[in-house]
N, C-alpha and C. Protein backbone atom coordinates (compact mmCIF):
# COMPACT_ATOMS: atom_id res chain seq x y z
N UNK A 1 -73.28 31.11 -5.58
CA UNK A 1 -71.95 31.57 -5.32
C UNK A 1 -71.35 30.84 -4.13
N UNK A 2 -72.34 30.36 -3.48
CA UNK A 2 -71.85 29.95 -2.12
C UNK A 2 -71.33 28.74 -2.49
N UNK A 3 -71.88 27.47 -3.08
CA UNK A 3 -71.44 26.37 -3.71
C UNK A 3 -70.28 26.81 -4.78
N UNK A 4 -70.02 27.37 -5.60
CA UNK A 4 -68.87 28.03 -6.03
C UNK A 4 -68.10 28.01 -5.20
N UNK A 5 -67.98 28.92 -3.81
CA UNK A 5 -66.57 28.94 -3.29
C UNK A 5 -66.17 27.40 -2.12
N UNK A 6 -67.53 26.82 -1.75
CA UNK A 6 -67.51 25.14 -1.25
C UNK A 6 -66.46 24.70 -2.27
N UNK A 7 -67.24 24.45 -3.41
CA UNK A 7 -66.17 23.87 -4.46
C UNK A 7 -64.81 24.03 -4.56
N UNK A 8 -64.65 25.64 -4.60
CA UNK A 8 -63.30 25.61 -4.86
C UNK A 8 -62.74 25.36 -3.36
N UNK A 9 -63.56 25.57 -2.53
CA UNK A 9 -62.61 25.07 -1.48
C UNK A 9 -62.15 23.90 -1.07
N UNK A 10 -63.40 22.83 -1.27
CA UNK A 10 -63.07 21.17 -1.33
C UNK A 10 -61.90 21.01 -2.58
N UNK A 11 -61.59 21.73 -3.58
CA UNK A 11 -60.53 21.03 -4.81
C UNK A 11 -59.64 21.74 -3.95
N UNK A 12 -59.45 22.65 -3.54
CA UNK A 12 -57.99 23.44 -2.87
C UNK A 12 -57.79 22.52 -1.79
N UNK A 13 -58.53 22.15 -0.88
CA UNK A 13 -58.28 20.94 0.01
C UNK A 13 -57.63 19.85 -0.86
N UNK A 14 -58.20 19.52 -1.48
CA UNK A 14 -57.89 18.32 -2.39
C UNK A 14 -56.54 17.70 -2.60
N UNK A 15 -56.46 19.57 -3.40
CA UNK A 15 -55.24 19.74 -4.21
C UNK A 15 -53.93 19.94 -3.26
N UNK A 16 -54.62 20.17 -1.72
CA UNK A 16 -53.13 20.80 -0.69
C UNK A 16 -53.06 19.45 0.13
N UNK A 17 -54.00 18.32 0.01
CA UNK A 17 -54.10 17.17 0.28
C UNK A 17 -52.91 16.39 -0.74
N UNK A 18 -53.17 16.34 -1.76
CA UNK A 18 -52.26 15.63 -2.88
C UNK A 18 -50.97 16.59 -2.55
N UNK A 19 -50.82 17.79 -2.70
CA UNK A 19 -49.43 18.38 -2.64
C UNK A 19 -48.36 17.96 -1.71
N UNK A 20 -49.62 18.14 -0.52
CA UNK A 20 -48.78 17.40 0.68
C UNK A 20 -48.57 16.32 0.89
N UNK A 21 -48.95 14.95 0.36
CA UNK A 21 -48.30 13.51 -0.09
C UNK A 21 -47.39 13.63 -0.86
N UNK A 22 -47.25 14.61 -1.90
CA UNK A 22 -46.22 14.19 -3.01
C UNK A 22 -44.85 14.75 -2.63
N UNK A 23 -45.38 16.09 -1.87
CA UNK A 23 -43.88 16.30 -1.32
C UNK A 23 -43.32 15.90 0.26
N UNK A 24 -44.40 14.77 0.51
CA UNK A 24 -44.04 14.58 1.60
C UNK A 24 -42.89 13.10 1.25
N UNK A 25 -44.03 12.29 0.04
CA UNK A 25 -43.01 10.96 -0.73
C UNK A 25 -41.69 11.95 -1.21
N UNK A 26 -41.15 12.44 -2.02
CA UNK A 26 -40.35 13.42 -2.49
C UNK A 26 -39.28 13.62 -1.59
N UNK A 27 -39.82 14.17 -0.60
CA UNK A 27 -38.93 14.77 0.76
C UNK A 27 -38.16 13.14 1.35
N UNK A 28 -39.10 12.03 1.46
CA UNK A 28 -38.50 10.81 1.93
C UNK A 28 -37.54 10.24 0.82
N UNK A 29 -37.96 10.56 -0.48
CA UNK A 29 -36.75 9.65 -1.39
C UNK A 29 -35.56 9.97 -1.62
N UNK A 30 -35.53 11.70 -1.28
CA UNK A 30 -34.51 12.30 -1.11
C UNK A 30 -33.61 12.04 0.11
N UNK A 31 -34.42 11.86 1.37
CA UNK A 31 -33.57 11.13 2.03
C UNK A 31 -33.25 10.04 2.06
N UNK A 32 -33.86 9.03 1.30
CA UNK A 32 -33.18 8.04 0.98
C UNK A 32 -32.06 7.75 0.20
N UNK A 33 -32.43 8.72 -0.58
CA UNK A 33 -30.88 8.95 -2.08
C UNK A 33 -29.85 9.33 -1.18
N UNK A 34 -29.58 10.21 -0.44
CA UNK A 34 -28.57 10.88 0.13
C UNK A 34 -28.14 9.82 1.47
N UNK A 35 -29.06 9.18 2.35
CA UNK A 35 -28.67 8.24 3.00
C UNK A 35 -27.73 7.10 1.94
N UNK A 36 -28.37 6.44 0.74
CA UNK A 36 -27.41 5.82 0.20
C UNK A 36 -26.05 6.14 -0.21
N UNK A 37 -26.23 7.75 -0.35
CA UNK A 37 -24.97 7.93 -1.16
C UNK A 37 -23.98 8.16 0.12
N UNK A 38 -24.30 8.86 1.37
CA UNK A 38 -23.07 8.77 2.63
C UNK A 38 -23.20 6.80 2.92
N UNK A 39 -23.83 5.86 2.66
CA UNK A 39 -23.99 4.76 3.06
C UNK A 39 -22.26 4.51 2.19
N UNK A 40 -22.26 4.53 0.75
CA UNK A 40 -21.83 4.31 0.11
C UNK A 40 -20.46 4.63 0.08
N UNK A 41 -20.37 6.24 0.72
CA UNK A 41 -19.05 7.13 0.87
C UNK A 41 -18.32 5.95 2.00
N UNK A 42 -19.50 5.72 2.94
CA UNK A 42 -18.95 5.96 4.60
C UNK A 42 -18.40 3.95 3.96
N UNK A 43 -18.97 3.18 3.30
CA UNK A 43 -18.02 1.90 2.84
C UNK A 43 -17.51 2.53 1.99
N UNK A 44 -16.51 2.87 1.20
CA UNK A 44 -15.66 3.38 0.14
C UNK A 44 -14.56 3.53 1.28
N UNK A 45 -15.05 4.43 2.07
CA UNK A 45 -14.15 4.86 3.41
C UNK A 45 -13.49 3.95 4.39
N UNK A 46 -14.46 3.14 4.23
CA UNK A 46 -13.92 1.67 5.45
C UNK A 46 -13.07 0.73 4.61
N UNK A 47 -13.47 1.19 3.18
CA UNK A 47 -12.47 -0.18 2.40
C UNK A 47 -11.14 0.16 2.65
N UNK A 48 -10.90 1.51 2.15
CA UNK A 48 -9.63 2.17 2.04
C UNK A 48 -8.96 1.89 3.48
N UNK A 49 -9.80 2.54 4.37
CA UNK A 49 -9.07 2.37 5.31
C UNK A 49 -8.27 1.05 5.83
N UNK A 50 -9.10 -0.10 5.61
CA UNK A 50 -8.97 -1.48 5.57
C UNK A 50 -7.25 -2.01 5.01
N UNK A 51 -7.33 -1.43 3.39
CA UNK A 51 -6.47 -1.24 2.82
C UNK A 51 -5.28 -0.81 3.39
N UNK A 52 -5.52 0.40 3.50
CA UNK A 52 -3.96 1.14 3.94
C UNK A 52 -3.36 0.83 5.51
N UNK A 53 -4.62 -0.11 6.13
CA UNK A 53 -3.71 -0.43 7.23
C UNK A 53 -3.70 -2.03 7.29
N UNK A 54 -3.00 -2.48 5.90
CA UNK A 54 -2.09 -3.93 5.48
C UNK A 54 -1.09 -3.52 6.18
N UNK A 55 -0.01 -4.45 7.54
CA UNK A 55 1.67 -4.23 7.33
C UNK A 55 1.91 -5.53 6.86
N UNK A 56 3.25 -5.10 6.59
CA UNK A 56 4.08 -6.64 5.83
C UNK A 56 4.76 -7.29 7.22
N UNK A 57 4.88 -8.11 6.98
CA UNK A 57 5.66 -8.84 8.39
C UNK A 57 6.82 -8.45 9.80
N UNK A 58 7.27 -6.86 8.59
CA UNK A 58 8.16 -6.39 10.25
C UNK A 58 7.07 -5.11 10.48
N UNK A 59 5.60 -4.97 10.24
CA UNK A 59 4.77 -3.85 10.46
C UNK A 59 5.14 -2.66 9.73
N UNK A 60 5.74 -2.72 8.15
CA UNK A 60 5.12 -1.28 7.60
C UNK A 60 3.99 -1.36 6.82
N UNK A 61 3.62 -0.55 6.54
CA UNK A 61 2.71 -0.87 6.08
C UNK A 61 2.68 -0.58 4.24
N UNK A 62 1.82 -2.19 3.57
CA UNK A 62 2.31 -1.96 2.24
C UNK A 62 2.26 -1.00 1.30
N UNK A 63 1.39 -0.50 2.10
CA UNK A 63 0.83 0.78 0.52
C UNK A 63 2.25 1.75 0.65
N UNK A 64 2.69 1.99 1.39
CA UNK A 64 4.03 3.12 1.78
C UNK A 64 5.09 2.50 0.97
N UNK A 65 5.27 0.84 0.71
CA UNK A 65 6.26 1.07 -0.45
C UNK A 65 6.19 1.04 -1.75
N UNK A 66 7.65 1.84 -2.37
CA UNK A 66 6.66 2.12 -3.84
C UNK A 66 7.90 0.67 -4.32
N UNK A 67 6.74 0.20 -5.58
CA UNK A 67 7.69 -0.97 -6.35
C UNK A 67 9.28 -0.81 -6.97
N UNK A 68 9.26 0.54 -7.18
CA UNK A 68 10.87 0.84 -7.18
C UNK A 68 11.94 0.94 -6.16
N UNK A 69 11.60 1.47 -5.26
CA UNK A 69 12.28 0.77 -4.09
C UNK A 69 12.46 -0.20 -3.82
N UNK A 70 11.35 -0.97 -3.63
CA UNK A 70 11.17 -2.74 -3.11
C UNK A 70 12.39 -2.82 -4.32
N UNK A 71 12.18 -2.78 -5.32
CA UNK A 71 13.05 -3.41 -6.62
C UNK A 71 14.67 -3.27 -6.32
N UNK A 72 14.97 -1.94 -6.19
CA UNK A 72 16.71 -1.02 -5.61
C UNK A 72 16.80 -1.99 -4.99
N UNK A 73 16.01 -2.00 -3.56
CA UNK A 73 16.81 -2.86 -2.35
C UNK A 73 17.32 -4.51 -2.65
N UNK A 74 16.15 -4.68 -3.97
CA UNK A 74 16.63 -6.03 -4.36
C UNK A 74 17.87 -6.34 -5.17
N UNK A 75 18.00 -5.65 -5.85
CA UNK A 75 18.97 -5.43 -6.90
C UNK A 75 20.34 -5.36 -5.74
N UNK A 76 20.19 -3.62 -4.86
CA UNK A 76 20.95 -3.87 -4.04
C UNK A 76 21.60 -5.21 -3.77
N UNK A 77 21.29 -5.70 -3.13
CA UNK A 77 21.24 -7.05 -1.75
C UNK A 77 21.98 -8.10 -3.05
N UNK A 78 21.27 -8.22 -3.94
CA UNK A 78 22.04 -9.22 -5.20
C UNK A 78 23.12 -8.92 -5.17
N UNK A 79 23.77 -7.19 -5.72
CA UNK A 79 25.23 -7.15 -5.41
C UNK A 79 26.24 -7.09 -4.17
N UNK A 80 25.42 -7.04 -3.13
CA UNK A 80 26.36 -6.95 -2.29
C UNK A 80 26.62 -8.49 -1.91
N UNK A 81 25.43 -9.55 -2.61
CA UNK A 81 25.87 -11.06 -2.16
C UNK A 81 27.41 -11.50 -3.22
N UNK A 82 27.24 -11.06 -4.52
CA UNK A 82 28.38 -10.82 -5.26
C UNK A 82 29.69 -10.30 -4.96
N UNK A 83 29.47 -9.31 -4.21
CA UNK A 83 31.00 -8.72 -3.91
C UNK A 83 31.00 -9.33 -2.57
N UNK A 84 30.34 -9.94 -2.05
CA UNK A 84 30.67 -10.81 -0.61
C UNK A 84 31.46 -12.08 -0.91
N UNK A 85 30.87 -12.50 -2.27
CA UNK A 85 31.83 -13.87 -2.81
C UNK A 85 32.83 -13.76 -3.50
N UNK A 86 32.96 -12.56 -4.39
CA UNK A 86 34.34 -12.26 -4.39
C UNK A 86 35.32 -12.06 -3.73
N UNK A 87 35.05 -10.96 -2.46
CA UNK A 87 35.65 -11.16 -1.44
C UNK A 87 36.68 -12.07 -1.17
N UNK A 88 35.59 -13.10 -0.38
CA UNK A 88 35.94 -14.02 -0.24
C UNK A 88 36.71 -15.30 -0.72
N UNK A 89 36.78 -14.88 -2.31
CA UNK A 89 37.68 -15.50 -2.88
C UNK A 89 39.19 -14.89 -3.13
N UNK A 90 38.91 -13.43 -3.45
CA UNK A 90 40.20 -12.86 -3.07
C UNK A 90 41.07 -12.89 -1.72
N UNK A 91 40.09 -13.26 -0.38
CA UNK A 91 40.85 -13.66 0.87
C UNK A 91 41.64 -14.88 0.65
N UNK A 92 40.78 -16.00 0.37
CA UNK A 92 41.04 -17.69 -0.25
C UNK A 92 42.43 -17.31 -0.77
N UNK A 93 42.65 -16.28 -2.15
CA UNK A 93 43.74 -16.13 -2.77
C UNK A 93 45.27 -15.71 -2.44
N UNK A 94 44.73 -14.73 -1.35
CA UNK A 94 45.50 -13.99 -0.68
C UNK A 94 45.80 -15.04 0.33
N UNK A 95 45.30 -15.99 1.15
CA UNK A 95 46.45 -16.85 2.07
C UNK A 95 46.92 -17.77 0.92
N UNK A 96 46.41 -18.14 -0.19
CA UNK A 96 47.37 -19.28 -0.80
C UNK A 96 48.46 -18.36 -1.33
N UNK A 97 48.54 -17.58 -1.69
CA UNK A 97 49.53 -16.62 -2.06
C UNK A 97 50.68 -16.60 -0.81
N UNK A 98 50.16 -15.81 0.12
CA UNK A 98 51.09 -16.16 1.20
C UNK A 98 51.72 -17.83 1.83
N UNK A 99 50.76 -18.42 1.58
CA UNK A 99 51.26 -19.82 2.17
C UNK A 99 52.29 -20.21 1.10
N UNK A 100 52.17 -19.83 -0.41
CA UNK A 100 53.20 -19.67 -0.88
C UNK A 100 54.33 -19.77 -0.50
N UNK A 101 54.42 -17.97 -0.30
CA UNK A 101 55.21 -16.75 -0.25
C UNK A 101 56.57 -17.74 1.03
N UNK A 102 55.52 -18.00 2.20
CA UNK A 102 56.55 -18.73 2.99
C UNK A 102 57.10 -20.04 2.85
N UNK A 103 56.65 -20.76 2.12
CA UNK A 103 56.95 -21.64 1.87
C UNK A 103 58.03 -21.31 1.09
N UNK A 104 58.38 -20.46 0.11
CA UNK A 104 59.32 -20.01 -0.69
C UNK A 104 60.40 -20.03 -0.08
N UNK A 105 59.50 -18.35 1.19
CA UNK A 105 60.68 -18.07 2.31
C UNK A 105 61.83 -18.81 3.11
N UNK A 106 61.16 -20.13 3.21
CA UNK A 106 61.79 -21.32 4.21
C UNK A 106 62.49 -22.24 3.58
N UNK A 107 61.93 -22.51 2.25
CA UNK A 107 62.88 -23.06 1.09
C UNK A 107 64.23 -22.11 1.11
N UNK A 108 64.20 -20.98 1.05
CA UNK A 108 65.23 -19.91 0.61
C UNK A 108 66.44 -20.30 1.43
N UNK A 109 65.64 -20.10 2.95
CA UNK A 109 66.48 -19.86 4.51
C UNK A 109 67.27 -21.02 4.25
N UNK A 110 66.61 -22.57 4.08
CA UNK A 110 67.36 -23.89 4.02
C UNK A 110 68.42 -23.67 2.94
N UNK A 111 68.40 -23.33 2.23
CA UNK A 111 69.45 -23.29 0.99
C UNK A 111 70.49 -22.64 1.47
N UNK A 112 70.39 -21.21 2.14
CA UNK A 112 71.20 -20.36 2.47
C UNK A 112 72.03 -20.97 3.79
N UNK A 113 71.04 -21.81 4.75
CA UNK A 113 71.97 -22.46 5.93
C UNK A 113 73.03 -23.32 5.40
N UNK A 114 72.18 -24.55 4.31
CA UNK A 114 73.18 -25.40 3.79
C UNK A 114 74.29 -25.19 2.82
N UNK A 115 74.12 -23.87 2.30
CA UNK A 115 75.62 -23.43 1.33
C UNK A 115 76.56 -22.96 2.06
């Protein structure tokens, strides 16, 4: 009986010998899994961040504009270069009109002195 309980006591050693390697490997791979996966978060995190602090040349930064805007302001700016050249041609029109107008005027005056 006495070798009986030796026995079972050397396999219970054994067995709390092996238990305690396997969950001691176990316990380390787990921290290794979970170290990779914040490894992984914590770059995911640095990319983004990387990302969102692009500015464009007067410092906003790009991600803040959306492509429809950028687009408006363009569109914008096209027409207002349009009605800037019209403008400007209706001014053009408006003194030849007048340079006309007096020229008419002064034609008129001469006629009226000399009759």
């Amino acid at each position: 009986m006495d070798e009986q309980l030796l026995q079972l006591g050397a396999g219970g050693m054994f067995a709390l010998f092996v238990l305690r390697e396997v969950f001691s490997f176990l316990k380390e791979r787990m921290r290794t899994q979970n170290n990779s996966l914040l490894d992984t978060i914590a770059k995911e995190v640095h990319e983004m961040h990387e990302w969102h602090a692009v500015t464009d040349e007067d410092g906003v930064k790009i991600w803040y504009l959306r492509r429809s805007l950028e687009n408006a302001i363009v569109k914008l700016t096209n027409n207002l270069d349009i009605q800037t050249q019209l403008l400007r041609e209706l001014v053009l029109s408006m003194k030849e009109t007048r340079s006309d107008m007096d020229s008419f005027m002064r034609e008129e005056r001469r006629k009226r002195e000399n009759s």
